[in-house]
PDB file of N, CA and C in Angstrom:
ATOM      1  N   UNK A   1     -57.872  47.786  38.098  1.00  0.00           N
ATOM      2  CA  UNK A   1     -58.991  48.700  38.014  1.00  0.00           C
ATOM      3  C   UNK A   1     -58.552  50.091  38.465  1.00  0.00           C
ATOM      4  N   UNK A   2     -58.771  51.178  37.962  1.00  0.00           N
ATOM      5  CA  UNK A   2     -58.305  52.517  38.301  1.00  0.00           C
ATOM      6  C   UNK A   2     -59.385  53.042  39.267  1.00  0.00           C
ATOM      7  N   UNK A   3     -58.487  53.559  39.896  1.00  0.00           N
ATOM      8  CA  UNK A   3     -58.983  54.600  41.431  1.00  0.00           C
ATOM      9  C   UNK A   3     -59.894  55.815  41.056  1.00  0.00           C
ATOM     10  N   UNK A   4     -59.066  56.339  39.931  1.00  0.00           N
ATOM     11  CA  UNK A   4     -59.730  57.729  39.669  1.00  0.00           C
ATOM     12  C   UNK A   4     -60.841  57.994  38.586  1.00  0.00           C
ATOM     13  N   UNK A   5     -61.803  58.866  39.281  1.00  0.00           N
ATOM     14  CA  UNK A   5     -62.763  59.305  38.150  1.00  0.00           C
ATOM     15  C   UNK A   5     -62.577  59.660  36.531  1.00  0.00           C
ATOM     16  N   UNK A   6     -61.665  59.952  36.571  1.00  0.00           N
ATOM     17  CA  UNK A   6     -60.625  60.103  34.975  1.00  0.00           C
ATOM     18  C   UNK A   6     -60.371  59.083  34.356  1.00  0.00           C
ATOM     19  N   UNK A   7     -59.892  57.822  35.149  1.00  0.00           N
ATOM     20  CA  UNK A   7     -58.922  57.179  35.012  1.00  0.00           C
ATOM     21  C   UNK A   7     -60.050  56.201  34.380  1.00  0.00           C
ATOM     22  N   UNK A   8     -61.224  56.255  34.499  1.00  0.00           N
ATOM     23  CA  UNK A   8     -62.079  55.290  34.318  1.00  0.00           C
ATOM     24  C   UNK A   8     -63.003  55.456  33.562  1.00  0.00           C
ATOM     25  N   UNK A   9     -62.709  56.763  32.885  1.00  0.00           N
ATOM     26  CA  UNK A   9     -63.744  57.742  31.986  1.00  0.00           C
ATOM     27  C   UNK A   9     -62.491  57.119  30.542  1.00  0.00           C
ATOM     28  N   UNK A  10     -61.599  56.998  30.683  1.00  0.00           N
ATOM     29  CA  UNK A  10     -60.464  56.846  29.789  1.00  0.00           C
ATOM     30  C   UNK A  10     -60.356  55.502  29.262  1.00  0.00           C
ATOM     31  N   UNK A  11     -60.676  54.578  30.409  1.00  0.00           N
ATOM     32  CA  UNK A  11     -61.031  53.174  30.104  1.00  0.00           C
ATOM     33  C   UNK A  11     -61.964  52.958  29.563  1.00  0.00           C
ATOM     34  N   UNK A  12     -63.460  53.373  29.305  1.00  0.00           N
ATOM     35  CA  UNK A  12     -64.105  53.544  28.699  1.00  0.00           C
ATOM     36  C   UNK A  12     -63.733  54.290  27.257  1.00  0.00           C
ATOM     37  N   UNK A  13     -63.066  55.346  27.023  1.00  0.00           N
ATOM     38  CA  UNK A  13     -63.383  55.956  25.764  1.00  0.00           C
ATOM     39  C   UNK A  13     -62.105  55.355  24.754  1.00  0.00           C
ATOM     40  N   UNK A  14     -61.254  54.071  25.625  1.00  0.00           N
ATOM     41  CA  UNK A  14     -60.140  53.555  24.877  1.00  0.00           C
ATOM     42  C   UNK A  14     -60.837  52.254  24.585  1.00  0.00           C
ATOM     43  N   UNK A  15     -61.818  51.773  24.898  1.00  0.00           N
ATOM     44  CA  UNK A  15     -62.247  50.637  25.283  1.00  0.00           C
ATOM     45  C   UNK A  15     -63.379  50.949  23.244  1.00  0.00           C
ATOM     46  N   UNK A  16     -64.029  52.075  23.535  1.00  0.00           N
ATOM     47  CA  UNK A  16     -64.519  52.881  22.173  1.00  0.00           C
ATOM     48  C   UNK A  16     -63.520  53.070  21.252  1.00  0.00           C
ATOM     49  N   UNK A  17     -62.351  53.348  21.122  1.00  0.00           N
ATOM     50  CA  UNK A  17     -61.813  53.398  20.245  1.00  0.00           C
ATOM     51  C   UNK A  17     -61.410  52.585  19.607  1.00  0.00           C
ATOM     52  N   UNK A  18     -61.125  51.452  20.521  1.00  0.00           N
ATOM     53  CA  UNK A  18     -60.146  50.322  20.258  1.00  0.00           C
ATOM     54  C   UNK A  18     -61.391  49.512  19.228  1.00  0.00           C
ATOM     55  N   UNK A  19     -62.604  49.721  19.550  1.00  0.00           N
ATOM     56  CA  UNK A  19     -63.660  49.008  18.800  1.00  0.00           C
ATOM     57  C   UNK A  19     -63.846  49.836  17.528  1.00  0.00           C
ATOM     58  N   UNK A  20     -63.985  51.269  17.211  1.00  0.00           N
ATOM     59  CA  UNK A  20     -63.834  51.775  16.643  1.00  0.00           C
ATOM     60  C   UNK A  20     -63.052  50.889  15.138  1.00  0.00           C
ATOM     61  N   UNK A  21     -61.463  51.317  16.108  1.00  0.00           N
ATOM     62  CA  UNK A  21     -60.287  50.736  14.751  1.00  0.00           C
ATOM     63  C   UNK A  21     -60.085  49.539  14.569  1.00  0.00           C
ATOM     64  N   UNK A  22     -61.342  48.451  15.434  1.00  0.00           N
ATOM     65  CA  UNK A  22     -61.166  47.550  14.843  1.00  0.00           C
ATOM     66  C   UNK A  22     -62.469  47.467  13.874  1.00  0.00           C
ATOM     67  N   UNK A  23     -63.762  48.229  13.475  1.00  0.00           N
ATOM     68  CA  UNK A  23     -63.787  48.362  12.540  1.00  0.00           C
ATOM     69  C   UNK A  23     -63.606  48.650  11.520  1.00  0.00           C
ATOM     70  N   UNK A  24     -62.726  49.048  11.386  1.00  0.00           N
ATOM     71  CA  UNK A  24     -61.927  50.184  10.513  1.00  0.00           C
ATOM     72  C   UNK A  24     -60.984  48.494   9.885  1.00  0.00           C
ATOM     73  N   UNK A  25     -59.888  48.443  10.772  1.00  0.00           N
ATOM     74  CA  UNK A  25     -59.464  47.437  10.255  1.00  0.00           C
ATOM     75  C   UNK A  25     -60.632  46.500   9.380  1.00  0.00           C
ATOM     76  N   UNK A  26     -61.109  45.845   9.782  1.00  0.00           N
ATOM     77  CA  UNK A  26     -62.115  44.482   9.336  1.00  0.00           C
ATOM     78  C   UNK A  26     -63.011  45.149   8.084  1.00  0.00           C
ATOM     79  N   UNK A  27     -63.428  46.084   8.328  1.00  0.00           N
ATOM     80  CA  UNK A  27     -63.908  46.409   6.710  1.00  0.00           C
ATOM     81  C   UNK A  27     -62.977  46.823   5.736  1.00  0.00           C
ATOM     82  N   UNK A  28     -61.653  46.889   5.987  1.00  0.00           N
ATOM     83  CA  UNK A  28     -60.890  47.157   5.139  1.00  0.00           C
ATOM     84  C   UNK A  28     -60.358  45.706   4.242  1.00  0.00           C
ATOM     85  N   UNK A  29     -60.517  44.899   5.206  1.00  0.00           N
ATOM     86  CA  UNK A  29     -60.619  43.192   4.839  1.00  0.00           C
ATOM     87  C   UNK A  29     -61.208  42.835   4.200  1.00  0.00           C
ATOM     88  N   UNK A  30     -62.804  43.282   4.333  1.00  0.00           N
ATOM     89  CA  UNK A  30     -63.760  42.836   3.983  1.00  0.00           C
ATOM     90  C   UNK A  30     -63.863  43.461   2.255  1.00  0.00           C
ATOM     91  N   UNK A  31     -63.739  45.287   2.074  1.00  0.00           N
ATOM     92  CA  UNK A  31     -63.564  45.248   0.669  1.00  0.00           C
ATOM     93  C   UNK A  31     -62.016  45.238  -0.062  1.00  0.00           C
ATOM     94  N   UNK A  32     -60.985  44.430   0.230  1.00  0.00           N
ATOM     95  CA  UNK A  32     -59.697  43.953  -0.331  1.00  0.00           C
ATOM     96  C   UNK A  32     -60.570  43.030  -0.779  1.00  0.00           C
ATOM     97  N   UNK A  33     -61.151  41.779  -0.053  1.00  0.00           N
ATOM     98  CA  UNK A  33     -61.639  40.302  -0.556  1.00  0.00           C
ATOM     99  C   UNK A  33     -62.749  41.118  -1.665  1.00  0.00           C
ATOM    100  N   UNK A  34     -63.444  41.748  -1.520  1.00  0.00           N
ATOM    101  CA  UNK A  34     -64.304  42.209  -2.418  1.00  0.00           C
ATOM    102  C   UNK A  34     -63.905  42.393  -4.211  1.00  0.00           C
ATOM    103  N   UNK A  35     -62.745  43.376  -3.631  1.00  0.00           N
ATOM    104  CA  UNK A  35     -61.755  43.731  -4.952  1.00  0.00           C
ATOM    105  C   UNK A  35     -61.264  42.580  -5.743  1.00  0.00           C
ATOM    106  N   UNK A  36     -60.906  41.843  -4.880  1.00  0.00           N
ATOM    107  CA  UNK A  36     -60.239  40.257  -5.280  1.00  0.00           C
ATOM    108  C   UNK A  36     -61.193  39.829  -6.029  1.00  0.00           C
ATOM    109  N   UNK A  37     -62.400  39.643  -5.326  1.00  0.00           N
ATOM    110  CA  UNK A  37     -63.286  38.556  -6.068  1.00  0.00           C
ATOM    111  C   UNK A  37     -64.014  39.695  -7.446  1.00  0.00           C
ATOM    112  N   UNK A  38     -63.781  40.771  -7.263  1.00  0.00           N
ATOM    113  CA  UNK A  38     -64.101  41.794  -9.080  1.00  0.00           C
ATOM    114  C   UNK A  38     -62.981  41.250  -9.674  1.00  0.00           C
ATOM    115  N   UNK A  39     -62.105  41.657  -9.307  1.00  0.00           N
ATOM    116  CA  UNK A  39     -60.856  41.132 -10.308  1.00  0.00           C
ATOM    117  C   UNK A  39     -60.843  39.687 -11.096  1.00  0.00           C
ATOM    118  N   UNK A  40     -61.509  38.826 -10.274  1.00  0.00           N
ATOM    119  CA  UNK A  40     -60.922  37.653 -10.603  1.00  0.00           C
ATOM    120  C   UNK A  40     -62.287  37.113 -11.290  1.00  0.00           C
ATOM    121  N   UNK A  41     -63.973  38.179 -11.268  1.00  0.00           N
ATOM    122  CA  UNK A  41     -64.589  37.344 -12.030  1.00  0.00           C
ATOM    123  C   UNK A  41     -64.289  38.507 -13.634  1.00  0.00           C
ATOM    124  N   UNK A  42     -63.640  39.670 -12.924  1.00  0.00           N
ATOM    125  CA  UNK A  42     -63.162  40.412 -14.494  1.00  0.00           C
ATOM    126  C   UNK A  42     -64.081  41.462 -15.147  1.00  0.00           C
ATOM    127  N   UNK A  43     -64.686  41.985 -13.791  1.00  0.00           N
ATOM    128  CA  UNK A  43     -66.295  42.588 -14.242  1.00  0.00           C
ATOM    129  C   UNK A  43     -65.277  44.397 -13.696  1.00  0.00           C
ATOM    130  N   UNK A  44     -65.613  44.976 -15.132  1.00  0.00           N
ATOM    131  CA  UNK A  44     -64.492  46.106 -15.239  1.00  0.00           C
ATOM    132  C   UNK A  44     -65.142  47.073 -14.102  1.00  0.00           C
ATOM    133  N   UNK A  45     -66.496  47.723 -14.566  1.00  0.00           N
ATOM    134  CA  UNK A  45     -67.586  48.850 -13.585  1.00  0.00           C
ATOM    135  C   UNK A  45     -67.289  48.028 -12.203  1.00  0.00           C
ATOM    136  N   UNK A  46     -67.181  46.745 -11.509  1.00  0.00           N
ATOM    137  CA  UNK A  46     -67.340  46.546 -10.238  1.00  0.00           C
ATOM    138  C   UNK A  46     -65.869  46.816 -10.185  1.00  0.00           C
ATOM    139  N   UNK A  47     -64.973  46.537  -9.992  1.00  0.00           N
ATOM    140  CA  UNK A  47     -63.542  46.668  -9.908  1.00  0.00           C
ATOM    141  C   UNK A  47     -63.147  47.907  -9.362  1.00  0.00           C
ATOM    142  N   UNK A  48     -63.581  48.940 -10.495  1.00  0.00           N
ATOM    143  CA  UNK A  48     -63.769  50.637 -10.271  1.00  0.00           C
ATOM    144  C   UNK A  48     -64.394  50.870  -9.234  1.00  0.00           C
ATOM    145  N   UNK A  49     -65.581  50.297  -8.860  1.00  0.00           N
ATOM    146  CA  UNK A  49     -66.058  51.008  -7.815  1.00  0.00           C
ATOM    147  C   UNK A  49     -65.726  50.325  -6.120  1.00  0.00           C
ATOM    148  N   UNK A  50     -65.171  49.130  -6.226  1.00  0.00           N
ATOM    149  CA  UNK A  50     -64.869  48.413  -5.318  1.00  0.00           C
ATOM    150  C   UNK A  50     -63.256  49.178  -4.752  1.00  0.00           C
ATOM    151  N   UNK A  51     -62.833  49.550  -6.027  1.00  0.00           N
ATOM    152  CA  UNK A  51     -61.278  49.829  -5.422  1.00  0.00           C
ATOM    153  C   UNK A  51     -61.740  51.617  -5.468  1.00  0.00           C
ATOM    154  N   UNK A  52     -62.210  52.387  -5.428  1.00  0.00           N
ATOM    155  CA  UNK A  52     -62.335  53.596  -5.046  1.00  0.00           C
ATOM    156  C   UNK A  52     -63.138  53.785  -3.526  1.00  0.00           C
ATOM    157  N   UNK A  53     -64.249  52.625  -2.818  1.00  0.00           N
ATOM    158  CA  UNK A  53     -64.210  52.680  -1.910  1.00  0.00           C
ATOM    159  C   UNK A  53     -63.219  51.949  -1.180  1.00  0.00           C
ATOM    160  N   UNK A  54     -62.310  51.336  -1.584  1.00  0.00           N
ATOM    161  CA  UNK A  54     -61.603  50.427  -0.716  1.00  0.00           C
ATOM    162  C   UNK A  54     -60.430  51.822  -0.209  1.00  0.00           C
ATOM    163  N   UNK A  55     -59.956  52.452  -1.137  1.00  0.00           N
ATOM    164  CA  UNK A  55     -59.016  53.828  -1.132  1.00  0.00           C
ATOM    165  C   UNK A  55     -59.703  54.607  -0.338  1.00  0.00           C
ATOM    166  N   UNK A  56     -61.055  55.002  -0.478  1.00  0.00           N
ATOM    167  CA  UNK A  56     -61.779  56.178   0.500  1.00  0.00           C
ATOM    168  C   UNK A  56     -61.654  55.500   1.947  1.00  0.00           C
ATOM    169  N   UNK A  57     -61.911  54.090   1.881  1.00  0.00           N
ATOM    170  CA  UNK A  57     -61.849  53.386   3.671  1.00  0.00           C
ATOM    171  C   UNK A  57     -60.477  53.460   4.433  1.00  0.00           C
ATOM    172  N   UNK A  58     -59.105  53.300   3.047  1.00  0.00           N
ATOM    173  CA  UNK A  58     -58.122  52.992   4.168  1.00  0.00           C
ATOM    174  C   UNK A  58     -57.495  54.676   3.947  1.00  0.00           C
ATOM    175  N   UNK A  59     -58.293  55.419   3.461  1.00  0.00           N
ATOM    176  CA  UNK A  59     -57.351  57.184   3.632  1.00  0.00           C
ATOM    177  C   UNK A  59     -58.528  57.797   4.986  1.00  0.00           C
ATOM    178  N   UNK A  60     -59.025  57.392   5.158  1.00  0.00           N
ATOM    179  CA  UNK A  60     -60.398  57.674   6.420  1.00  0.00           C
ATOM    180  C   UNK A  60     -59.925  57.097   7.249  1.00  0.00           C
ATOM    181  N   UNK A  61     -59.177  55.566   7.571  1.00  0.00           N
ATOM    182  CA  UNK A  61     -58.305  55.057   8.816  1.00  0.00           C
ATOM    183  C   UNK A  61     -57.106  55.695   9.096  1.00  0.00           C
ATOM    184  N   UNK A  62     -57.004  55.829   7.879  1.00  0.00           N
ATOM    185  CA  UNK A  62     -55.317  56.325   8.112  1.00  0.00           C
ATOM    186  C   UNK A  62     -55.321  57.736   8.944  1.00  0.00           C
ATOM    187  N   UNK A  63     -56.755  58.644   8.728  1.00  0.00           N
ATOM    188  CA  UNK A  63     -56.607  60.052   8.996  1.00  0.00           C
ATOM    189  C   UNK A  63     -57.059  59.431  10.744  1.00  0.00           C
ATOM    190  N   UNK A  64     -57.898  58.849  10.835  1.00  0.00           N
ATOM    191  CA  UNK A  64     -58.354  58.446  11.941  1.00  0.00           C
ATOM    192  C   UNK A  64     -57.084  58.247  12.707  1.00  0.00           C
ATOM    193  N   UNK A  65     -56.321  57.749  12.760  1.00  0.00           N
ATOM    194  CA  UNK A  65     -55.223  56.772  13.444  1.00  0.00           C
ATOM    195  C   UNK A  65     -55.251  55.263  13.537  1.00  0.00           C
ATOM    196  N   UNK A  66     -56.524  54.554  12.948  1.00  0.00           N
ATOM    197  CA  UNK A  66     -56.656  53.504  12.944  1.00  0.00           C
ATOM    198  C   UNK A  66     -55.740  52.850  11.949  1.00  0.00           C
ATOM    199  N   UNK A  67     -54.675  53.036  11.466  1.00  0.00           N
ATOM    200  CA  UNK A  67     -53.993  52.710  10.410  1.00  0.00           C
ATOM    201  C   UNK A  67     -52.633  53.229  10.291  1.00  0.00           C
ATOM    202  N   UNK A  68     -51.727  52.747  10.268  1.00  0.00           N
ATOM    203  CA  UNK A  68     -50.765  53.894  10.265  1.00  0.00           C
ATOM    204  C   UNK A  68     -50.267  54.509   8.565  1.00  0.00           C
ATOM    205  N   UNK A  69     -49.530  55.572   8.930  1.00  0.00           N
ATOM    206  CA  UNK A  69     -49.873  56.053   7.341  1.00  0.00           C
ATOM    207  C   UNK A  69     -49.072  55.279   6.276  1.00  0.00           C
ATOM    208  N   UNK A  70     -47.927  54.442   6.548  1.00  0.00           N
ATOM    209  CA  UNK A  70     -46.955  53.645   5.792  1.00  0.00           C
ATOM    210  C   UNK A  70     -47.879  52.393   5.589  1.00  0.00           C
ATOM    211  N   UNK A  71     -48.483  51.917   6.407  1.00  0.00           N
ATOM    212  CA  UNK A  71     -49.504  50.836   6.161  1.00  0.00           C
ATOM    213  C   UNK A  71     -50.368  50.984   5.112  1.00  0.00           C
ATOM    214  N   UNK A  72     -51.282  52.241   5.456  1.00  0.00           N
ATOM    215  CA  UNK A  72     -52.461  52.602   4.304  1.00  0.00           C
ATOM    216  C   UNK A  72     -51.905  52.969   2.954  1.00  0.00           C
ATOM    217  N   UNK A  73     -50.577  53.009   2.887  1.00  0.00           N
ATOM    218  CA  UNK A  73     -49.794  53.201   1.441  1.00  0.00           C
ATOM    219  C   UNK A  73     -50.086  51.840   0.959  1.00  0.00           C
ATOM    220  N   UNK A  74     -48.907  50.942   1.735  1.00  0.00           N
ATOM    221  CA  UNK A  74     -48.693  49.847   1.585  1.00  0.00           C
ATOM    222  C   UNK A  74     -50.060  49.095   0.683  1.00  0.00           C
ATOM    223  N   UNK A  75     -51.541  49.246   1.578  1.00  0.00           N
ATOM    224  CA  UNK A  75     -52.311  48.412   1.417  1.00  0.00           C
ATOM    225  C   UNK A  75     -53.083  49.367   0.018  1.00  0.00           C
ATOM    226  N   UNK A  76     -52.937  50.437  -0.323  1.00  0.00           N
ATOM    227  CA  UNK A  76     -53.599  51.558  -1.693  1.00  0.00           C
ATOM    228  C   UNK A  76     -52.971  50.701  -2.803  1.00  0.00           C
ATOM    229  N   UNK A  77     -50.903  50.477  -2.469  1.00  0.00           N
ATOM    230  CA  UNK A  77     -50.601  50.040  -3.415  1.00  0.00           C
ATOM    231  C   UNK A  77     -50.487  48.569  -4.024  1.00  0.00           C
ATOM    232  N   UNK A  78     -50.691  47.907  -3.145  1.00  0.00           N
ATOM    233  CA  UNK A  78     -51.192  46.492  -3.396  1.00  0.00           C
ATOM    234  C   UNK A  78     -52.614  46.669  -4.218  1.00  0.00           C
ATOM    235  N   UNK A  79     -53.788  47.338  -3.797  1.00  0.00           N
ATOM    236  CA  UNK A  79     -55.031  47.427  -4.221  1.00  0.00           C
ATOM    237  C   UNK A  79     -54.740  47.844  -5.507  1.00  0.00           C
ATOM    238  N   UNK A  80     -53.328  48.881  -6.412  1.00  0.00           N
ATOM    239  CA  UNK A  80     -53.478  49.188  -7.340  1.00  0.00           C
ATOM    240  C   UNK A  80     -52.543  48.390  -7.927  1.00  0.00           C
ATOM    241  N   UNK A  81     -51.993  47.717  -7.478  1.00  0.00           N
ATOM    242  CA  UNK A  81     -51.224  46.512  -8.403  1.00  0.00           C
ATOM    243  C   UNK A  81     -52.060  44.784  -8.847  1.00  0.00           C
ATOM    244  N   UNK A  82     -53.579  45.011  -7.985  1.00  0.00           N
ATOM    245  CA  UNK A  82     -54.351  44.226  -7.876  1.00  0.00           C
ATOM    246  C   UNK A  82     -55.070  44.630  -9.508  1.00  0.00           C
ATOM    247  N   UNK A  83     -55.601  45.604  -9.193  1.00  0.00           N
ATOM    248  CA  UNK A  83     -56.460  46.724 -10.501  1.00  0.00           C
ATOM    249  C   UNK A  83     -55.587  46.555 -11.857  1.00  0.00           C
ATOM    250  N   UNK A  84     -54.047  46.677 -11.576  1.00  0.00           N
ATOM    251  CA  UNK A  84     -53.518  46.731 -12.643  1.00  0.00           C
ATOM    252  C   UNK A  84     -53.793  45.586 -13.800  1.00  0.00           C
ATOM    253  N   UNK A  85     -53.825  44.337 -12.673  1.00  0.00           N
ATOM    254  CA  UNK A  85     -54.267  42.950 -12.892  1.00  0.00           C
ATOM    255  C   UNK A  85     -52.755  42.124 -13.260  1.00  0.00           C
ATOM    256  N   UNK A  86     -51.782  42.797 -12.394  1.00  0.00           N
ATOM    257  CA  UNK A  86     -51.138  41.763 -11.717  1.00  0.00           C
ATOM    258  C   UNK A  86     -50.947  41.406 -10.609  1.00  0.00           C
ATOM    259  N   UNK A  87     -50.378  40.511 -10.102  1.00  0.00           N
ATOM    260  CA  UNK A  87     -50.728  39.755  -8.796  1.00  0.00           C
ATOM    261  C   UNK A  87     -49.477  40.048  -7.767  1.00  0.00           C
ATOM    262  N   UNK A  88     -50.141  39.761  -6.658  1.00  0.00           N
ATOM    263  CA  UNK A  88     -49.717  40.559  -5.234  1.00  0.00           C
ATOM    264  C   UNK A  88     -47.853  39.591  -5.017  1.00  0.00           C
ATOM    265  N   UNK A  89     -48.166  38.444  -5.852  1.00  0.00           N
ATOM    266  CA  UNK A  89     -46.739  37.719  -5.383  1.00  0.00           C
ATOM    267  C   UNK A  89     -45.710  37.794  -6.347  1.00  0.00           C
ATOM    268  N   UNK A  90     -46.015  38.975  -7.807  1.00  0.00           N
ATOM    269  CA  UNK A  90     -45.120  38.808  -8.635  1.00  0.00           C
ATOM    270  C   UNK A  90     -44.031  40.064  -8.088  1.00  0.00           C
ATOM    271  N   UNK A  91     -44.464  40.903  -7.466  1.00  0.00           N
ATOM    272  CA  UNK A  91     -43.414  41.925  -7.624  1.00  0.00           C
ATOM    273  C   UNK A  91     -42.330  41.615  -6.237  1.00  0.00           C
TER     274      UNK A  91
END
């Protein structure tokens, strides 16, 4: 437990962040599975709009720090090799 008035103002606002980027993470989960399941019932308009917010969520983590920026590549370009409508284990 920290001594100082600072020290405990900090534990608190890391304690906020850390909840923060873990929403950040988990909805980024949440519309990947989203994308998946457009893709796979093949419905073109949901696809589009599923993978343009899925891109707006992980370039908003990434600016955040909740993401690092080689990650939020990583996970754009999987999402567009998903779209392409080939699959994540061929390449």
């Amino acid at each position: 437990m920290p001594n100082i008035k600072q020290q405990e103002k900090r534990v608190r606002s890391a304690a906020r962040q850390r909840l923060e980027n873990l929403r950040y993470r988990s909805t980024i989960k949440t519309l990947t599975k989203r994308l998946e399941t457009a893709v796979a019932d093949g419905k073109a308009d949901e696809v589009v709009a599923e993978h343009l917010a899925l891109v707006r969520m992980i370039d908003k983590a990434a600016s955040k720090g909740a993401l690092h920026s080689n990650t939020a590549g990583r996970k754009k370009s999987q999402a567009a090799r998903l779209v392409a409508g080939k699959t994540l284990s061929s390449v």
